[in-house]
Structure formats: C-alpha cells, structure tokens
Protein backbone atom coordinates (compact mmCIF):
# COMPACT_ATOMS: atom_id res chain seq x y z
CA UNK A 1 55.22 -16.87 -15.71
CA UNK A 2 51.99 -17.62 -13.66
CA UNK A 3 52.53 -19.82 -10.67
CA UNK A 4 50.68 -23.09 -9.75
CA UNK A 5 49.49 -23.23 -6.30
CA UNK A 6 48.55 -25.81 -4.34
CA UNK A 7 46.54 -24.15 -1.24
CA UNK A 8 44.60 -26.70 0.65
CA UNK A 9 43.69 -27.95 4.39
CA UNK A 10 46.08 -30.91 5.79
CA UNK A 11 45.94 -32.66 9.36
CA UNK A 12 49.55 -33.79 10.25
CA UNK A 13 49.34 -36.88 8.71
CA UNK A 14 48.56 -35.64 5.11
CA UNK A 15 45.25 -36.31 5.16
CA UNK A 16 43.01 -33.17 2.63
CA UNK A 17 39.93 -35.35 3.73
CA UNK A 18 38.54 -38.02 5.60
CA UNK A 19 37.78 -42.06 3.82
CA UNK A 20 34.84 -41.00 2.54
CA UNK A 21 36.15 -38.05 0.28
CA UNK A 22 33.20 -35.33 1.38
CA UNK A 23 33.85 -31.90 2.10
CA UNK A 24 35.95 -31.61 4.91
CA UNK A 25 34.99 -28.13 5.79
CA UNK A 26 34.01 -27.80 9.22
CA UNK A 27 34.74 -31.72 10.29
CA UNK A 28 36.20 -32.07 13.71
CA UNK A 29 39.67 -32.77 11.70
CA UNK A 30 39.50 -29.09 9.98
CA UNK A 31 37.65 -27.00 12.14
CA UNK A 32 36.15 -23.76 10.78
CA UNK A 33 37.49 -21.04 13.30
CA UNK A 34 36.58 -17.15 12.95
CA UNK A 35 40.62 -16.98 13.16
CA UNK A 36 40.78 -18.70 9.70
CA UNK A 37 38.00 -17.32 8.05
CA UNK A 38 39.32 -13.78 9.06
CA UNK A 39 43.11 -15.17 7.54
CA UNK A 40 41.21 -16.35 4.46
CA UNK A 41 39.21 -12.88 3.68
CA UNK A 42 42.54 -10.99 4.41
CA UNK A 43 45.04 -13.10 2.46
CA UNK A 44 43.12 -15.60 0.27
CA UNK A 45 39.48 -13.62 -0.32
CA UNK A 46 39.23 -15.95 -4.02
CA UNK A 47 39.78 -19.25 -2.18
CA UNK A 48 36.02 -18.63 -0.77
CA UNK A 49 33.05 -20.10 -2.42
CA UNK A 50 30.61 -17.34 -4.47
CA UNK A 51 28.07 -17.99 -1.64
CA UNK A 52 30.89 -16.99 1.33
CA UNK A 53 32.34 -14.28 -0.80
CA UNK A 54 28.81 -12.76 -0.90
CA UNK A 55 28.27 -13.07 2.53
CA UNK A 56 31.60 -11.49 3.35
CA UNK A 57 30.96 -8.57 0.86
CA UNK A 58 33.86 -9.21 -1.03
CA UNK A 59 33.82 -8.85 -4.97
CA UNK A 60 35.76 -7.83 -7.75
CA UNK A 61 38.71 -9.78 -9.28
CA UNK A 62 41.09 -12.19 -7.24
CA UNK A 63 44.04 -10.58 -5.31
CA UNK A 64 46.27 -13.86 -6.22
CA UNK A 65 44.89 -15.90 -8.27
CA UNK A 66 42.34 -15.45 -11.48
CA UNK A 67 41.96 -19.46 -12.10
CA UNK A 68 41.02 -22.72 -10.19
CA UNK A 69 41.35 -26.25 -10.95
CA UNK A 70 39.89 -29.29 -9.68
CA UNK A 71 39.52 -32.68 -9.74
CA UNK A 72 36.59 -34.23 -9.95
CA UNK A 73 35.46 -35.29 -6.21
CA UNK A 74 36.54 -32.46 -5.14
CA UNK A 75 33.80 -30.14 -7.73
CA UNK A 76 31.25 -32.89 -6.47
CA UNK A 77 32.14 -31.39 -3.14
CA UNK A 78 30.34 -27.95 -4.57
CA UNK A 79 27.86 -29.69 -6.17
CA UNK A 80 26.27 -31.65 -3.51
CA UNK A 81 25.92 -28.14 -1.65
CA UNK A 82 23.92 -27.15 -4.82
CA UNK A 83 26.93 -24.99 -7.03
CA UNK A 84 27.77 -26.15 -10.29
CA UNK A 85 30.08 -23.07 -10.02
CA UNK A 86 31.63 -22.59 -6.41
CA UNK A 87 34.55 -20.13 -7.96
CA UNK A 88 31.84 -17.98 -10.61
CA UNK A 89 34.70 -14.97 -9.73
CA UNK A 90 37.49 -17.59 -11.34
CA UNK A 91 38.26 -18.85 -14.40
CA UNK A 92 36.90 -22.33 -13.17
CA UNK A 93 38.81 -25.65 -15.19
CA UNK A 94 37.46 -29.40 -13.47
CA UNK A 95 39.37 -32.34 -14.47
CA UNK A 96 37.36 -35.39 -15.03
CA UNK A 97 36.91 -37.66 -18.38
CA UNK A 98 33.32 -38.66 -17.48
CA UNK A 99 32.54 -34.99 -17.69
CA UNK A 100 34.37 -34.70 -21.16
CA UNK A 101 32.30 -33.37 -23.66
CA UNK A 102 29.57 -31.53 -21.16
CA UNK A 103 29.23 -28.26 -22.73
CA UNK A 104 25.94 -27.39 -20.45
CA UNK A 105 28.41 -26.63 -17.35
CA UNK A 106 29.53 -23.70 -16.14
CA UNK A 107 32.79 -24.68 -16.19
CA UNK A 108 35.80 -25.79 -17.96
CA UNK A 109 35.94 -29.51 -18.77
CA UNK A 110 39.39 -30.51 -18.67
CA UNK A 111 39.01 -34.25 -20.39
CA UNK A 112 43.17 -34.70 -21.64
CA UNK A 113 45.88 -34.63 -20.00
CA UNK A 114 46.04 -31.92 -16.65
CA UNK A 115 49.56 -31.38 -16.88
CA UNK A 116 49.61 -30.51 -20.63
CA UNK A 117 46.34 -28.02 -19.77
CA UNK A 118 48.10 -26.70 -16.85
CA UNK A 119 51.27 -25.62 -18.71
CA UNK A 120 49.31 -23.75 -21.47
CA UNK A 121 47.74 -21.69 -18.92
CA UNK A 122 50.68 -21.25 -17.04
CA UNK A 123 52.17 -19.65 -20.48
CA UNK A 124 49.44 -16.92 -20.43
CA UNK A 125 49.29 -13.99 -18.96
CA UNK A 126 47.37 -13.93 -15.93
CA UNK A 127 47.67 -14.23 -11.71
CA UNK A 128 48.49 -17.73 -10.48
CA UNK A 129 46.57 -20.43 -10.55
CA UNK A 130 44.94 -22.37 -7.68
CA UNK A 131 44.71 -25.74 -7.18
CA UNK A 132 42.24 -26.78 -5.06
CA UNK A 133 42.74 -30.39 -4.89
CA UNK A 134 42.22 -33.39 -5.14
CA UNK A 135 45.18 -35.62 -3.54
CA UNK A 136 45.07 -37.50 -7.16
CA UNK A 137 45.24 -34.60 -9.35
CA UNK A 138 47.66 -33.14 -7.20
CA UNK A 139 50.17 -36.44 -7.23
CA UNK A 140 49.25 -35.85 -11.08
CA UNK A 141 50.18 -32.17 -11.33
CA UNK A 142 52.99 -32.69 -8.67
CA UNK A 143 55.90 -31.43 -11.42
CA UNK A 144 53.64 -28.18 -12.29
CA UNK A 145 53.62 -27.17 -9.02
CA UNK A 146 55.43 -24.08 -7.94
CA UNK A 147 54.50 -23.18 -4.34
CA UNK A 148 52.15 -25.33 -1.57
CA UNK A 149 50.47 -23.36 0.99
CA UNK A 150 49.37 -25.79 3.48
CA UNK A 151 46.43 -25.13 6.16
CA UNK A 152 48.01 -27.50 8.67
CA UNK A 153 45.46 -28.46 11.41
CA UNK A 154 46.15 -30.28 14.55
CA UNK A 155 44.63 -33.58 13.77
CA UNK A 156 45.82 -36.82 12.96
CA UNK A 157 43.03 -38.76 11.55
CA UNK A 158 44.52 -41.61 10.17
CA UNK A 159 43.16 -42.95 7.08
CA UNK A 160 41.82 -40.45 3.70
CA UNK A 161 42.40 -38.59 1.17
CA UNK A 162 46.43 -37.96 0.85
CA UNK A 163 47.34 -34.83 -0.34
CA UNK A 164 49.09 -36.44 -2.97
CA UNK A 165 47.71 -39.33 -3.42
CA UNK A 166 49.61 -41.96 -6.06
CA UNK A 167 53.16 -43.77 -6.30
CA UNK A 168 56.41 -42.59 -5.10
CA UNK A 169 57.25 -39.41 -6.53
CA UNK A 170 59.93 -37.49 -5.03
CA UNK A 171 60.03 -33.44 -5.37
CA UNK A 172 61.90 -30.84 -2.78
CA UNK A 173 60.05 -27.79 -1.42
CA UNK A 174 61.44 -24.86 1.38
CA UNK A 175 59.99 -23.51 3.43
CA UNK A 176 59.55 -19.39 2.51
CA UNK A 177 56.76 -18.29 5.08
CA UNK A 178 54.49 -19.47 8.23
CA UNK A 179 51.46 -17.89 9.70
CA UNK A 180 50.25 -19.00 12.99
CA UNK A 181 46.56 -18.56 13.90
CA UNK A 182 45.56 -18.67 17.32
CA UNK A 183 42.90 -21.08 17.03
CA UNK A 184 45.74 -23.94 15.71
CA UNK A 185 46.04 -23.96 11.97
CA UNK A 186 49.65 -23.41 11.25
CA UNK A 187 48.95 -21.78 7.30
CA UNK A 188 52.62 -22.99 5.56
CA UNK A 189 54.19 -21.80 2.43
CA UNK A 190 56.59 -23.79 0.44
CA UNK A 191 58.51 -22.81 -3.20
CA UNK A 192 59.32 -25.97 -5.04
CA UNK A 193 63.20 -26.22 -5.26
CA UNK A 194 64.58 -26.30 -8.91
C-alpha cells in the first residue's frame, strides 16, 4: 500500500512558516543552502518545483513519490510566484472548498473530505504520496500519515504556522533515519507507530 508522507521544513519550535503564512523558502528561519538543494536533487528530486527541476536538468517520473497534496495557502504559495502547477511532473490534488468546482485548473480540486480522498489513493497502485503541507491539512490528515520527514532548521521563530496546526491529537512516531547537512538542517525521518 502507498505511503503518505509528510516531508516539509520545521524550525525547532514547529513552526512550517512564519505569521503571515508566505513561502518560507529562503527566509532567514529556512535558509536555502547549496547543502540542501544538493540533498534535495539527490534524495527528493520531485519535491522541487517544475521551474527548479528544469533548472537542475532533472525530468522523468518521481523516484518516491508520483502524487502531491496541498492545502490551500500553501498552492497560493505557487501561485503568487506565477504556477498554477508547481508539481506539473505529479499527480497534483489541492484541498480547498472555495476552489470546489474549478474545472479550469491544472489541478485536482479536492472539495470533500481529505482523509476519505487520501485513503482512495492510498488503495491504488502507485509510489507514495507527498504531502506538502499545510499545518491544517496536516492536523487533518494526521491518522493517514505513515512516515514524516522533517527538514529541521536551527531557528526558533516563535509564532506561525504549526506543523500541525488544530486541537490535541495524540499519534506516536520513531525515529528510522537522520541526515545531517553541514550547513544545519538536520533532514529527520519518522514511521508512525501502529
């Protein structure tokens, strides 16, 4: 059965972005070292936006993953940098209700229920799927998730978005692997505990 992933940037406070909910790429928080980008072409080359996948030279299918899914801040993240299709190498699925019902994207509109969406895909056949975030989706999605892999950056920050943002919800992860980059991003995976 395909996996659902949770791969996403974190200071040490559980922060996936600052109060205002923009892209965090590149903030002072989540720095955007050659170290990671390297780690991301090598071990996560679909995580990269079209645009940085192009510019890399990398194309072709997904090593780990053939589908994303999103919240809804976090696709306005790709379309205020102009993509109404940041993952056009994915099966791409956004979860928002005030999108419900837009067939001129090029994406899926995912206007239900997440967790009932995410379990039929999880039934096909297929590589795992991503989740990209946000914090509410992923409090949401929280019992479909199988594995976290954590970008951990050295930054407190605070106040933002939590990576899971909602009420108390209590689920047990261990720790399986941990890759240490030398510019300070501790990359952390984590299998959910059944």
């Amino acid at each position: 059965m395909r996996r659902l992933v949770y791969l996403v940037a974190v200071t040490l406070d559980g922060f996936i972005a600052g109060p205002d909910g923009g892209d965090p790429s590149g903030a002072d928080f989540f720095p955007v070292t050659p170290d990671l980008v390297e780690h991301l072409v090598t071990s996560w080359p679909e995580t990269l936006p079209g645009p940085a996948r192009d510019a890399s030279g990398l194309s072709g299918p997904g090593a780990r993953f053939d589908t994303v899914v999103e919240g809804r801040a976090s696709y306005d993240v790709g379309l205020a940098a102009g993509l109404t299709d940041a993952y056009p190498h994915l099966r791409h699925l956004v979860v928002s209700r005030s999108l419900a019902g837009r067939d001129d994207l090029p994406v899926e509109v995912v206007g239900g229920d997440p967790v009932e969406r995410v379990r039929e895909l999880k039934a096909e056949e297929g590589s795992d799927i991503w989740l990209v975030g946000g914090g509410t989706l992923a409090h949401a999605l929280l019992p479909e998730i199988d594995r976290l892999v954590l970008k951990v950056n050295p930054s407190v920050i605070g106040d933002g978005v939590r990576l899971f943002a909602g009420p108390f919800t209590h689920a047990r992860f261990e720790h399986v692997d941990q890759v240490d980059l030398p510019g300070g991003v501790r990359v952390v995976t984590l299998d959910r505990v059944r």
